[in-house]
N, C-alpha and C. Protein backbone atom coordinates (compact mmCIF):
# COMPACT_ATOMS: atom_id res chain seq x y z
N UNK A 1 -69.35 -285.38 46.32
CA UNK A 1 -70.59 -285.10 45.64
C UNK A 1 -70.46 -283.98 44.63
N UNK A 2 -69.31 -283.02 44.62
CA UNK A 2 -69.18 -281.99 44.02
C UNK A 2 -68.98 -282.44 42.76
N UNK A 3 -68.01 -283.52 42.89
CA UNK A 3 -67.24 -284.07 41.44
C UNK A 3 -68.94 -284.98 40.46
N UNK A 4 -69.73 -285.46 41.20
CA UNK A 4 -70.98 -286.29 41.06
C UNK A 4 -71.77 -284.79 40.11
N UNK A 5 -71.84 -283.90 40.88
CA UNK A 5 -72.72 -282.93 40.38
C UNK A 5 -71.86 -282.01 39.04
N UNK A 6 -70.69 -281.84 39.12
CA UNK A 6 -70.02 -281.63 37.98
C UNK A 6 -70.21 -282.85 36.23
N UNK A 7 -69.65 -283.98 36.90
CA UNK A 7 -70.34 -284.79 35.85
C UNK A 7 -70.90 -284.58 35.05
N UNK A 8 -72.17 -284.39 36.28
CA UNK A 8 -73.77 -284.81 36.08
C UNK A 8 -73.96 -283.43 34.50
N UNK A 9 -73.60 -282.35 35.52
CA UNK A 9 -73.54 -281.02 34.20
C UNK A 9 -72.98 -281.19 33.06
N UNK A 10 -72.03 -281.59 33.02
CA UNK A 10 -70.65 -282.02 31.82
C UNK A 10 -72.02 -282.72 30.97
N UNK A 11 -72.06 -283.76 31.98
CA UNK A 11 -72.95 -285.26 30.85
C UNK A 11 -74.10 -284.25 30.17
N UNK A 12 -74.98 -283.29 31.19
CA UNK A 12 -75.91 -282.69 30.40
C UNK A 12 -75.81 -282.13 29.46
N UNK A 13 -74.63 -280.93 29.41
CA UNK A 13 -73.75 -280.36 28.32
C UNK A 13 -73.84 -281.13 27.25
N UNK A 14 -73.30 -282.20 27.47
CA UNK A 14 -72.88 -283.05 26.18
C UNK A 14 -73.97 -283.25 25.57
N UNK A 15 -74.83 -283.63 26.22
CA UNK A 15 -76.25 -284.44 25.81
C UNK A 15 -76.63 -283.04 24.97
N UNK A 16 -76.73 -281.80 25.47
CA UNK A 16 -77.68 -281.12 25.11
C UNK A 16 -76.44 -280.50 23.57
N UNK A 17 -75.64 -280.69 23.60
CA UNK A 17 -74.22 -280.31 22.43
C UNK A 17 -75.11 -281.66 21.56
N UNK A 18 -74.85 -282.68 22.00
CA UNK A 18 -75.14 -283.85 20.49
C UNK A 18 -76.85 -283.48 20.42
N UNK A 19 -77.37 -282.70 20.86
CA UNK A 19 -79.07 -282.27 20.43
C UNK A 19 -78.96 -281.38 19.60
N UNK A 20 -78.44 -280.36 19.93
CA UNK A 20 -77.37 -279.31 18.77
C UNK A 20 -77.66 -279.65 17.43
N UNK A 21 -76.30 -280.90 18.02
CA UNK A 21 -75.74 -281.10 16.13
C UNK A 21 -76.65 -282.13 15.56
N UNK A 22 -77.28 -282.80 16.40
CA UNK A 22 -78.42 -283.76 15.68
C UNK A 22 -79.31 -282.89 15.04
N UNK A 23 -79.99 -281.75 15.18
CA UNK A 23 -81.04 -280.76 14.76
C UNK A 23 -80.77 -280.50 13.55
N UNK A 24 -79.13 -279.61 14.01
CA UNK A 24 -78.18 -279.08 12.66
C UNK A 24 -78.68 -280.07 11.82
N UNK A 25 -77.93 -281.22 11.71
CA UNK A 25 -77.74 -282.35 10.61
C UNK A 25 -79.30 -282.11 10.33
N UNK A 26 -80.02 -282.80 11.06
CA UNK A 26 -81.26 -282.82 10.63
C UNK A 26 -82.16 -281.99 9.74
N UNK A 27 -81.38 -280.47 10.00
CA UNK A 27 -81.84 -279.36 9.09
C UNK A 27 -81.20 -278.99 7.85
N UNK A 28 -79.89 -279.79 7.68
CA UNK A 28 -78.98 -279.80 6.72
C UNK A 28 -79.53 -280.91 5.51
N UNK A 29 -79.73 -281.85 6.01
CA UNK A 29 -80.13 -283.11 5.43
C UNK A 29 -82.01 -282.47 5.01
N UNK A 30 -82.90 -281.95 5.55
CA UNK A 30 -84.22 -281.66 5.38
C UNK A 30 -83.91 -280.10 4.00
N UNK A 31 -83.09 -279.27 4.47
CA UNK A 31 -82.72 -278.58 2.95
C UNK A 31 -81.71 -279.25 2.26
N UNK A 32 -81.01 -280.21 1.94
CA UNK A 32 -80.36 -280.69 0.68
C UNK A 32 -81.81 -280.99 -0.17
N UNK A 33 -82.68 -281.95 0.97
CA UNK A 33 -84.01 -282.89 -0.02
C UNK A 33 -84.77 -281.32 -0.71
N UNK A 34 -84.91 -280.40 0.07
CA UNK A 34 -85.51 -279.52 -0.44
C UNK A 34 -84.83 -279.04 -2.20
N UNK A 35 -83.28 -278.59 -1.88
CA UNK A 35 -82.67 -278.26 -2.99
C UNK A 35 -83.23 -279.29 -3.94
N UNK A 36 -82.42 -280.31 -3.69
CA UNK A 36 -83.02 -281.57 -4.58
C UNK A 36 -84.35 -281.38 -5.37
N UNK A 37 -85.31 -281.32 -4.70
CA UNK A 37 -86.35 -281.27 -4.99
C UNK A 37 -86.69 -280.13 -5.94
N UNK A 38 -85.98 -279.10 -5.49
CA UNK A 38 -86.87 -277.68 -6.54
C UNK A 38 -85.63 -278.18 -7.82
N UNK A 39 -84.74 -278.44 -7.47
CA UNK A 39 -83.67 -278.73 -8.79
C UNK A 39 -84.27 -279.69 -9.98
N UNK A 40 -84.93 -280.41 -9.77
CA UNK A 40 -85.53 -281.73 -10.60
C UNK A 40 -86.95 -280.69 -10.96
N UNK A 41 -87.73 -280.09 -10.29
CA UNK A 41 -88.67 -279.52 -10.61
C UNK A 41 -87.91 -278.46 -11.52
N UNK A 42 -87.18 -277.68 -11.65
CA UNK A 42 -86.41 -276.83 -12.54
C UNK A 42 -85.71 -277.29 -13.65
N UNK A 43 -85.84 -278.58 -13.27
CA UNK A 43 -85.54 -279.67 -15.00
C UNK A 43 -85.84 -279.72 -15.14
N UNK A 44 -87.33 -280.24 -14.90
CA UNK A 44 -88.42 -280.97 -15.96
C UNK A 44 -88.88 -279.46 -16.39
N UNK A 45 -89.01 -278.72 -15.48
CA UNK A 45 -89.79 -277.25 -16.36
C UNK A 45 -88.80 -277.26 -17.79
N UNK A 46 -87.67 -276.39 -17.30
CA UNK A 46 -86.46 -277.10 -18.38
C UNK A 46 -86.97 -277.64 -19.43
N UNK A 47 -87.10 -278.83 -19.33
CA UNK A 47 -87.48 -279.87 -20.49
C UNK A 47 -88.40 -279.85 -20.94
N UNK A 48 -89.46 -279.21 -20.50
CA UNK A 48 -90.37 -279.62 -20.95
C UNK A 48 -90.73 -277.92 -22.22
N UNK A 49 -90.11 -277.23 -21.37
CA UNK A 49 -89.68 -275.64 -22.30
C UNK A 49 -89.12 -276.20 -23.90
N UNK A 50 -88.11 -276.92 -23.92
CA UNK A 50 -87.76 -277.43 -24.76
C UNK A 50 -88.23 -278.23 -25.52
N UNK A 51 -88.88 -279.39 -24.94
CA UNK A 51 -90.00 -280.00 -26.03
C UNK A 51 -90.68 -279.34 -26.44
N UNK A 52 -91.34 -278.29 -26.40
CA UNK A 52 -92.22 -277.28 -26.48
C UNK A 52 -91.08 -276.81 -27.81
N UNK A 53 -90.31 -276.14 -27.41
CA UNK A 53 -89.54 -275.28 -28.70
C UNK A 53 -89.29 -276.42 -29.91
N UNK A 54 -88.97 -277.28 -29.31
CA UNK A 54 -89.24 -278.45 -30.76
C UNK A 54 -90.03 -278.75 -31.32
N UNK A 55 -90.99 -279.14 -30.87
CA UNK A 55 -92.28 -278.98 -31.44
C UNK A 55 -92.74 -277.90 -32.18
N UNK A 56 -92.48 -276.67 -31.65
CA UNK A 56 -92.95 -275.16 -32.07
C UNK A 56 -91.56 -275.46 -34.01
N UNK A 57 -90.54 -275.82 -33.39
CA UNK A 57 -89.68 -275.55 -34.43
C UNK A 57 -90.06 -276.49 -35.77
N UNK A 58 -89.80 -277.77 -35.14
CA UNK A 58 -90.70 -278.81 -36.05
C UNK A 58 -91.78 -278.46 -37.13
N UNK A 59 -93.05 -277.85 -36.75
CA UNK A 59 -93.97 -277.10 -37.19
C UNK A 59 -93.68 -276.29 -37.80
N UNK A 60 -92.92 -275.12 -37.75
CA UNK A 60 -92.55 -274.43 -38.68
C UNK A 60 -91.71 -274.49 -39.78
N UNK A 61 -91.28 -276.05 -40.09
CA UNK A 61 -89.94 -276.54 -40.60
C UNK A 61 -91.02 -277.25 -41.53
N UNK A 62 -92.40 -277.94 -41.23
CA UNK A 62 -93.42 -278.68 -41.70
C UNK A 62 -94.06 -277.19 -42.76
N UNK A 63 -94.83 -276.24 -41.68
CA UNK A 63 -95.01 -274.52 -42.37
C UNK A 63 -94.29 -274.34 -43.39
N UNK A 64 -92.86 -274.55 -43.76
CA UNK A 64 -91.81 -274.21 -44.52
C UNK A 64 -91.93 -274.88 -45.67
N UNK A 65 -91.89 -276.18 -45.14
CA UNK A 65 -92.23 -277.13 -46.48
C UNK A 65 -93.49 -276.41 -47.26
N UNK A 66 -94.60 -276.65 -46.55
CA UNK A 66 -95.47 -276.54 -47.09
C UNK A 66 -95.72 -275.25 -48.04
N UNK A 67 -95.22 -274.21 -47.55
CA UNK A 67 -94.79 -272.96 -48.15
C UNK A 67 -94.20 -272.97 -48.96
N UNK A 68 -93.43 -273.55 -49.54
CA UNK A 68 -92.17 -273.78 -50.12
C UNK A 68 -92.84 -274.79 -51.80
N UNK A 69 -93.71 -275.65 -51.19
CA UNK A 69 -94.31 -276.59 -52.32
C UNK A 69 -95.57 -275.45 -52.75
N UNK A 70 -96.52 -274.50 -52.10
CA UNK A 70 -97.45 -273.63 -52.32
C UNK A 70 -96.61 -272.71 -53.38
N UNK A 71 -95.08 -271.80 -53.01
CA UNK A 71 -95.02 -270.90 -54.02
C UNK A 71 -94.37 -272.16 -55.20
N UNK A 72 -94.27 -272.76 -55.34
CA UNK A 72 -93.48 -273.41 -56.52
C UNK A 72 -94.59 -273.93 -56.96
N UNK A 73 -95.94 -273.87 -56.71
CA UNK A 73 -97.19 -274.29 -57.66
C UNK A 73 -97.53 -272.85 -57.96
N UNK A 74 -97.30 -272.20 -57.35
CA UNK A 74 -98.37 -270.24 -57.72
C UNK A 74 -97.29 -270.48 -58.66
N UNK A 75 -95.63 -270.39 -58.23
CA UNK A 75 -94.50 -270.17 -60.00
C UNK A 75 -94.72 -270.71 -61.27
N UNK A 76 -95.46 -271.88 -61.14
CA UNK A 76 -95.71 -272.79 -62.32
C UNK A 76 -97.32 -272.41 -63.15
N UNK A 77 -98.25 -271.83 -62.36
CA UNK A 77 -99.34 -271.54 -62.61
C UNK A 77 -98.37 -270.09 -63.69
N UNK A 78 -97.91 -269.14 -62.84
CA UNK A 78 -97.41 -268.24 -63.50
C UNK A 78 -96.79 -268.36 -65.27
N UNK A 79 -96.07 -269.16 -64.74
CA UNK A 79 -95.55 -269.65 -66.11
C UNK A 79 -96.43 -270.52 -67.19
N UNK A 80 -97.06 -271.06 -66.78
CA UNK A 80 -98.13 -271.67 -67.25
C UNK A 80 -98.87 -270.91 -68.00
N UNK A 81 -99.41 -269.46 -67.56
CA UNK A 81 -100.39 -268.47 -67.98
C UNK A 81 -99.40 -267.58 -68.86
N UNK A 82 -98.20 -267.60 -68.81
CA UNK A 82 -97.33 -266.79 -69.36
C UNK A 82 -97.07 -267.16 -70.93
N UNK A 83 -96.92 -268.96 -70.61
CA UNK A 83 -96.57 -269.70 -72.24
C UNK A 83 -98.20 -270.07 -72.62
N UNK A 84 -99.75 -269.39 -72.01
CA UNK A 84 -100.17 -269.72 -73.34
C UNK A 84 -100.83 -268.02 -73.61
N UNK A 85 -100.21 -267.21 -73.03
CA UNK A 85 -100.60 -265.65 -73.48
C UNK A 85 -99.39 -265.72 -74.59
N UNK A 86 -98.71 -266.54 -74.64
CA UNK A 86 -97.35 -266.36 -75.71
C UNK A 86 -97.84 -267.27 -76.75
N UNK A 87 -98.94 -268.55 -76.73
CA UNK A 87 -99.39 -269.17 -78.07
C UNK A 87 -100.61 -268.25 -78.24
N UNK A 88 -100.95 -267.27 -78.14
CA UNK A 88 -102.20 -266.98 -78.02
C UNK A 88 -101.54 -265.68 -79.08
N UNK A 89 -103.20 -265.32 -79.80
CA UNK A 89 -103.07 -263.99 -80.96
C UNK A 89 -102.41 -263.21 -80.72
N UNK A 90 -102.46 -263.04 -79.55
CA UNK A 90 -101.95 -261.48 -79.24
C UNK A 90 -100.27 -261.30 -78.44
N UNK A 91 -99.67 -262.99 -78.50
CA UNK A 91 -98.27 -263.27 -78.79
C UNK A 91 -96.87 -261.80 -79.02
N UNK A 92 -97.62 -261.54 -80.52
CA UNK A 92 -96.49 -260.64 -81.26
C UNK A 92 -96.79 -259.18 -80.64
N UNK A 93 -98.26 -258.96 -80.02
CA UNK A 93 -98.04 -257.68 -79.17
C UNK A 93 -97.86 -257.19 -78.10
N UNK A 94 -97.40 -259.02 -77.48
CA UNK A 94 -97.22 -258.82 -75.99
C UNK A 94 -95.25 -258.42 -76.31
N UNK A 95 -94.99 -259.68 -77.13
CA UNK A 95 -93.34 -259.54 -77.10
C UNK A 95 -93.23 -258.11 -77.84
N UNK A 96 -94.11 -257.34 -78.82
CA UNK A 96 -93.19 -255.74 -79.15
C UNK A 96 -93.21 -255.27 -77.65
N UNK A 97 -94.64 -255.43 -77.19
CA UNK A 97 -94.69 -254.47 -75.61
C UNK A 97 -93.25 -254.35 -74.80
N UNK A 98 -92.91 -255.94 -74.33
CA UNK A 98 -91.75 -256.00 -73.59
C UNK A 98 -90.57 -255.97 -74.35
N UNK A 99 -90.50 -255.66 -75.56
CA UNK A 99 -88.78 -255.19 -76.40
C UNK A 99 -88.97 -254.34 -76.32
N UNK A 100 -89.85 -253.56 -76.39
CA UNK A 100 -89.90 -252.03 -76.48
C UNK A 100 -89.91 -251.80 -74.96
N UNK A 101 -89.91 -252.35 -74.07
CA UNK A 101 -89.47 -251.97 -72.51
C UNK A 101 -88.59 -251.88 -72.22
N UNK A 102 -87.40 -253.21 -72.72
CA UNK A 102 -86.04 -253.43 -72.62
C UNK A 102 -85.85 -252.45 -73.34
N UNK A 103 -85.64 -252.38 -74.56
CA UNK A 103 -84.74 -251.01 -75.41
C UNK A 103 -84.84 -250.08 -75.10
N UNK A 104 -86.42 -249.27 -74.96
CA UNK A 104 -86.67 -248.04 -74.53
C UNK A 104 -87.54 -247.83 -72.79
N UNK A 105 -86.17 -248.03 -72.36
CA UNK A 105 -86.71 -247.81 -70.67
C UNK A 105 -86.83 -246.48 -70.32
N UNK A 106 -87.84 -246.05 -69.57
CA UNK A 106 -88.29 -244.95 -68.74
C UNK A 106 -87.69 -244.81 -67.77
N UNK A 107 -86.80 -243.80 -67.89
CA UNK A 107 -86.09 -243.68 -66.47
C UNK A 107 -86.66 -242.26 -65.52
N UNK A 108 -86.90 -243.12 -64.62
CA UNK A 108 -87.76 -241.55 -63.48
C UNK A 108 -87.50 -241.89 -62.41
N UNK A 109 -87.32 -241.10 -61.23
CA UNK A 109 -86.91 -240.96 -59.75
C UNK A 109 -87.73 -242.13 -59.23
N UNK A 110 -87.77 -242.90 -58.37
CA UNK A 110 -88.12 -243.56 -57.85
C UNK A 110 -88.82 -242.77 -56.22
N UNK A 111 -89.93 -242.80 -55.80
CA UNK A 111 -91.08 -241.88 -55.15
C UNK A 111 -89.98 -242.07 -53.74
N UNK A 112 -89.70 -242.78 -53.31
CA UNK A 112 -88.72 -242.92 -52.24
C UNK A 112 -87.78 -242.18 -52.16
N UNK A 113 -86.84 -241.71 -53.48
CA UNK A 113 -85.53 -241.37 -54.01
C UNK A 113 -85.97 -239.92 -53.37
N UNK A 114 -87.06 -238.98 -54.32
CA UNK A 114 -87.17 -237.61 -54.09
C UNK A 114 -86.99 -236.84 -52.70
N UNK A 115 -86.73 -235.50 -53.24
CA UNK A 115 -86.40 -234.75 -51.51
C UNK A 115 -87.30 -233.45 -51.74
C-alpha cells in the first residue's frame, strides 16, 4: 500500500506540475495577444500621425503655390505701375531722380552699424 500511496502522490505531483505549465502557457499566450494588440494600436496611431503630416504638408505645398502665383501678380502690378509712371509727364523727372541716385549716392552708417 506504501508503493499505492507513493504513486498516488507522484500522479498528484504531476497533475498539479502540468497545472503549472498549463497556467504558464496560458499566461504566455494571454500577453503575446496583449503585445499584439497594443502593437497594431501603436501602428495605426503611427499612421494615422502620418496621414495627418501629409495632409498638413500637402496644404502647405497647395499654401506655396498659391503664394507663389499671389507675389508674381503683386510683381506684375508693380511693374505695371512702374511702365506707366515711365509713359507718364513726369517720365524725365522720375529717370533724373534715379541717375542722380546711381551717380551721386549718399553714403551714411547704416542705424544698426553705429556704436
Amino acid at each position: 500500500m506504501a508503493y499505492s500511496t507513493n504513486i498516488k502522490q507522484l500522479l498528484d505531483c504531476e497533475a498539479e506540475a502540468q497545472a503549472i505549465i498549463n497556467e504558464a502557457k496560458a499566461y504566455r499566450v494571454n500577453k503575446l495577444k496583449q503585445v499584439k494588440k497594443d502593437a497594431a494600436s501603436e501602428v495605426e496611431e503611427y499612421k494615422k500621425s502620418l496621414e495627418e503630416k501629409t495632409k498638413l504638408s500637402a496644404k502647405s505645398s497647395v499654401d506655396e503655390e498659391t503664394l507663389n502665383k499671389e507675389s508674381e501678380a503683386e510683381v506684375q502690378k508693380s511693374i505695371e505701375r512702374m511702365q506707366q509712371i515711365l509713359k507718364s509727364e513726369k517720365a524725365d523727372e522720375v529717370l533724373k531722380h534715379i541717375i542722380s541716385g546711381v551717380i551721386n549716392p549718399v553714403s551714411e552708417i547704416h542705424i544698426n552699424a553705429k556704436k
